[in-house]
Protein backbone atom coordinates (compact mmCIF):
# COMPACT_ATOMS: atom_id res chain seq x y z
CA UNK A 1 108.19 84.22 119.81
CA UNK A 2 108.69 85.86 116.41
CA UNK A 3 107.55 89.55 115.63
CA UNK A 4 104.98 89.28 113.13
CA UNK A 5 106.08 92.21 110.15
CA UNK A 6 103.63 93.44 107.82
CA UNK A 7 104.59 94.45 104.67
CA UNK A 8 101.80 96.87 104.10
CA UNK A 9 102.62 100.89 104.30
CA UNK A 10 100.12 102.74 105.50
CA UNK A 11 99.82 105.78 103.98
CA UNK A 12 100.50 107.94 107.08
CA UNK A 13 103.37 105.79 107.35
CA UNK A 14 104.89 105.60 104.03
CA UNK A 15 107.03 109.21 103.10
CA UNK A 16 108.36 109.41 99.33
CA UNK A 17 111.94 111.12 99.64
CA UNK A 18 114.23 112.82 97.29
CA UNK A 19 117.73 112.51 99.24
CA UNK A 20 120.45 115.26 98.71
CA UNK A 21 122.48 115.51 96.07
CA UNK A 22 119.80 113.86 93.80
CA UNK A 23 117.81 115.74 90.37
CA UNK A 24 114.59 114.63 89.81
CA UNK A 25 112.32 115.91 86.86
CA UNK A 26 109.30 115.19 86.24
CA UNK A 27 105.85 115.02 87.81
CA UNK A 28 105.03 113.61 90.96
CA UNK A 29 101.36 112.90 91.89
CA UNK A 30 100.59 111.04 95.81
CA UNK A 31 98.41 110.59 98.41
CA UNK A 32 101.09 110.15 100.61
CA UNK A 33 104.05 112.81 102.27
CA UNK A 34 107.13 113.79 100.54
CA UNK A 35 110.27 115.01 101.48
CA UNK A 36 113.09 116.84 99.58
CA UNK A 37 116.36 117.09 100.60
CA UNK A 38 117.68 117.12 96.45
CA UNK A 39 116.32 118.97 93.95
CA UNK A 40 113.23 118.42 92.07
CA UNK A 41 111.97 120.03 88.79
CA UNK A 42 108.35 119.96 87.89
CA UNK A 43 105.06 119.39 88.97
CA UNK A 44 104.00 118.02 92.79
CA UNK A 45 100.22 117.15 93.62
CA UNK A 46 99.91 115.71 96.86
CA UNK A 47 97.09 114.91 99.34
CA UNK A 48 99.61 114.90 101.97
CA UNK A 49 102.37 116.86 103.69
CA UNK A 50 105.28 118.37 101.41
CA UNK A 51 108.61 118.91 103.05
CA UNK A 52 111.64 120.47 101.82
CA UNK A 53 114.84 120.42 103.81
CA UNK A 54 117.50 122.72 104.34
CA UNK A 55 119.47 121.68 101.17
CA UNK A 56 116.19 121.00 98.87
CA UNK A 57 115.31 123.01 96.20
CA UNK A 58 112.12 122.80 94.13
CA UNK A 59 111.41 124.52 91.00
CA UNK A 60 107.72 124.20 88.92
CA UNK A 61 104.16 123.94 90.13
CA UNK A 62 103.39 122.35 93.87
CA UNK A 63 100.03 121.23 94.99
CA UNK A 64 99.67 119.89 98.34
CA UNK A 65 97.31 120.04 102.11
CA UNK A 66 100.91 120.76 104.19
CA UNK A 67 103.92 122.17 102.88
CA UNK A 68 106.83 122.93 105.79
CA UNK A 69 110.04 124.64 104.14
CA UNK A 70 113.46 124.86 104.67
CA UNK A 71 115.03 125.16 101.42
CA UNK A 72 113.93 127.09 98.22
CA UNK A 73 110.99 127.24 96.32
CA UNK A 74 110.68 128.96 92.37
CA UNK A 75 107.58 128.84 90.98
CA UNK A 76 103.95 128.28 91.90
CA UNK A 77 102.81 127.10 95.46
CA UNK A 78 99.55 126.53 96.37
CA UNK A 79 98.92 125.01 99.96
CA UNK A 80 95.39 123.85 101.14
CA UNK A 81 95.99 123.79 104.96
CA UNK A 82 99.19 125.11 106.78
CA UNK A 83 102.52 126.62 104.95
CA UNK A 84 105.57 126.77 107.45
CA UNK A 85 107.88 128.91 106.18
CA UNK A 86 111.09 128.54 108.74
CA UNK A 87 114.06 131.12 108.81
CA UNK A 88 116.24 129.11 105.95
CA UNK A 89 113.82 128.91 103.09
CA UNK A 90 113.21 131.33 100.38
CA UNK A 91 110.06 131.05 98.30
CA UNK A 92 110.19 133.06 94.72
CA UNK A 93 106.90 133.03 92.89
CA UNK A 94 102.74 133.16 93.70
CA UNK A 95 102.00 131.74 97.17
CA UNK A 96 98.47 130.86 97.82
CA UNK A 97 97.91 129.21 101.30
CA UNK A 98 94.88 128.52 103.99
CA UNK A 99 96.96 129.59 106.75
CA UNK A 100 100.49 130.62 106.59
CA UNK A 101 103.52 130.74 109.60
CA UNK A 102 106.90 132.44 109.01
CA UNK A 103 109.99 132.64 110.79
CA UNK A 104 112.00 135.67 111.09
CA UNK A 105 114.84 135.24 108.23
CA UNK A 106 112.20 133.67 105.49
CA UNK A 107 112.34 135.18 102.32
CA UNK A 108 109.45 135.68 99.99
CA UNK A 109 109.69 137.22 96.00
CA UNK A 110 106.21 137.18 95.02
CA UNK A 111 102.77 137.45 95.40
CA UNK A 112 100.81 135.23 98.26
CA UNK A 113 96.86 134.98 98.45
CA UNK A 114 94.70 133.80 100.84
CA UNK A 115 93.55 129.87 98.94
CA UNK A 116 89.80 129.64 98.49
CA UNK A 117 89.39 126.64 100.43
CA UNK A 118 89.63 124.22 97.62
CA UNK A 119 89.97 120.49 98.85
CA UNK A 120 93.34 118.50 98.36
CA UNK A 121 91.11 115.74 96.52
CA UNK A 122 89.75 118.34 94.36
CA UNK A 123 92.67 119.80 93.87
CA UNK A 124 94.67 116.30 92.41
CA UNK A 125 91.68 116.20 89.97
CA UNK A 126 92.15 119.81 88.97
CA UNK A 127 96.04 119.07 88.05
CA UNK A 128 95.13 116.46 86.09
CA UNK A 129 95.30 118.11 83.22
CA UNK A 130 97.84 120.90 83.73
CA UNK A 131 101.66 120.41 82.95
CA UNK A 132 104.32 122.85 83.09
CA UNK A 133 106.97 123.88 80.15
CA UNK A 134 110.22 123.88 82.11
CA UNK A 135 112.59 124.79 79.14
CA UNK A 136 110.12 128.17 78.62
CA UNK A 137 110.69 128.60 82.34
CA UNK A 138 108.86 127.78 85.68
CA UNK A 139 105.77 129.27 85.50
CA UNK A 140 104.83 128.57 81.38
CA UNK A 141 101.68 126.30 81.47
CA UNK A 142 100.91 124.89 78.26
CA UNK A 143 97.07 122.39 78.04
């Protein structure tokens, strides 16, 4: 008569969230989806789908297969599969993408590139090593 619960997430199930009016700084490495609704400052790497809301904000490096975007984006974003860019968000900073949607309204300061097909589990090894100097500004790497 009881439901049986499991306490297991799958990862298709399980979405790491950053809720409005929350600062998080830092680095942020998953194989499961994110959403922002706060602001985050640093690095994302992320096998799965990125999200930013209408409020979000993220400033730094992102790495991810999806990225969908209402809010604002400063820095460097690098998208394996599809970037939705919807009427709201703003993106300032290199853009590199495998396929790329806009609405009408998006705004983009930068430069975007076509990605060279680079796999999302090649690409969290790749970021291993890389961090970025926030205080120099976004877009300092140091090794």
């Amino acid at each position: 008569m009881g439901r049986h619960r499991s306490s297991e997430v799958n990862i298709e199930q399980g979405i790491n969230r950053i809720v409005e009016g929350t600062l998080v700084e830092g680095t942020i490495r998953s194989e499961g989806s994110i959403r922002i609704d706060g602001q985050f400052v640093g690095d994302i790497h992320t096998t799965g789908r990125l999200v930013i809301g209408a409020k979000g904000r993220v400033e730094g490096r992102v790495d991810c297969q999806d990225c969908e975007s209402e809010g604002i984006v400063v820095g460097h974003l690098r998208v394996i599969g599809l970037l939705s860019l919807k009427a709201s968000s703003g993106v300032e900073g290199e853009i590199r993408y495998g396929r790329m949607s806009v609405e009408a309204g998006a705004k983009i300061e930068g430069v975007c590139k076509l990605d060279d097909g680079v796999k999302p589990s090649e690409l969290m090894a790749e970021t291993q090593m890389m961090s970025v100097d926030h205080e120099n500004g976004p877009l300092q790497q140091t090794a």
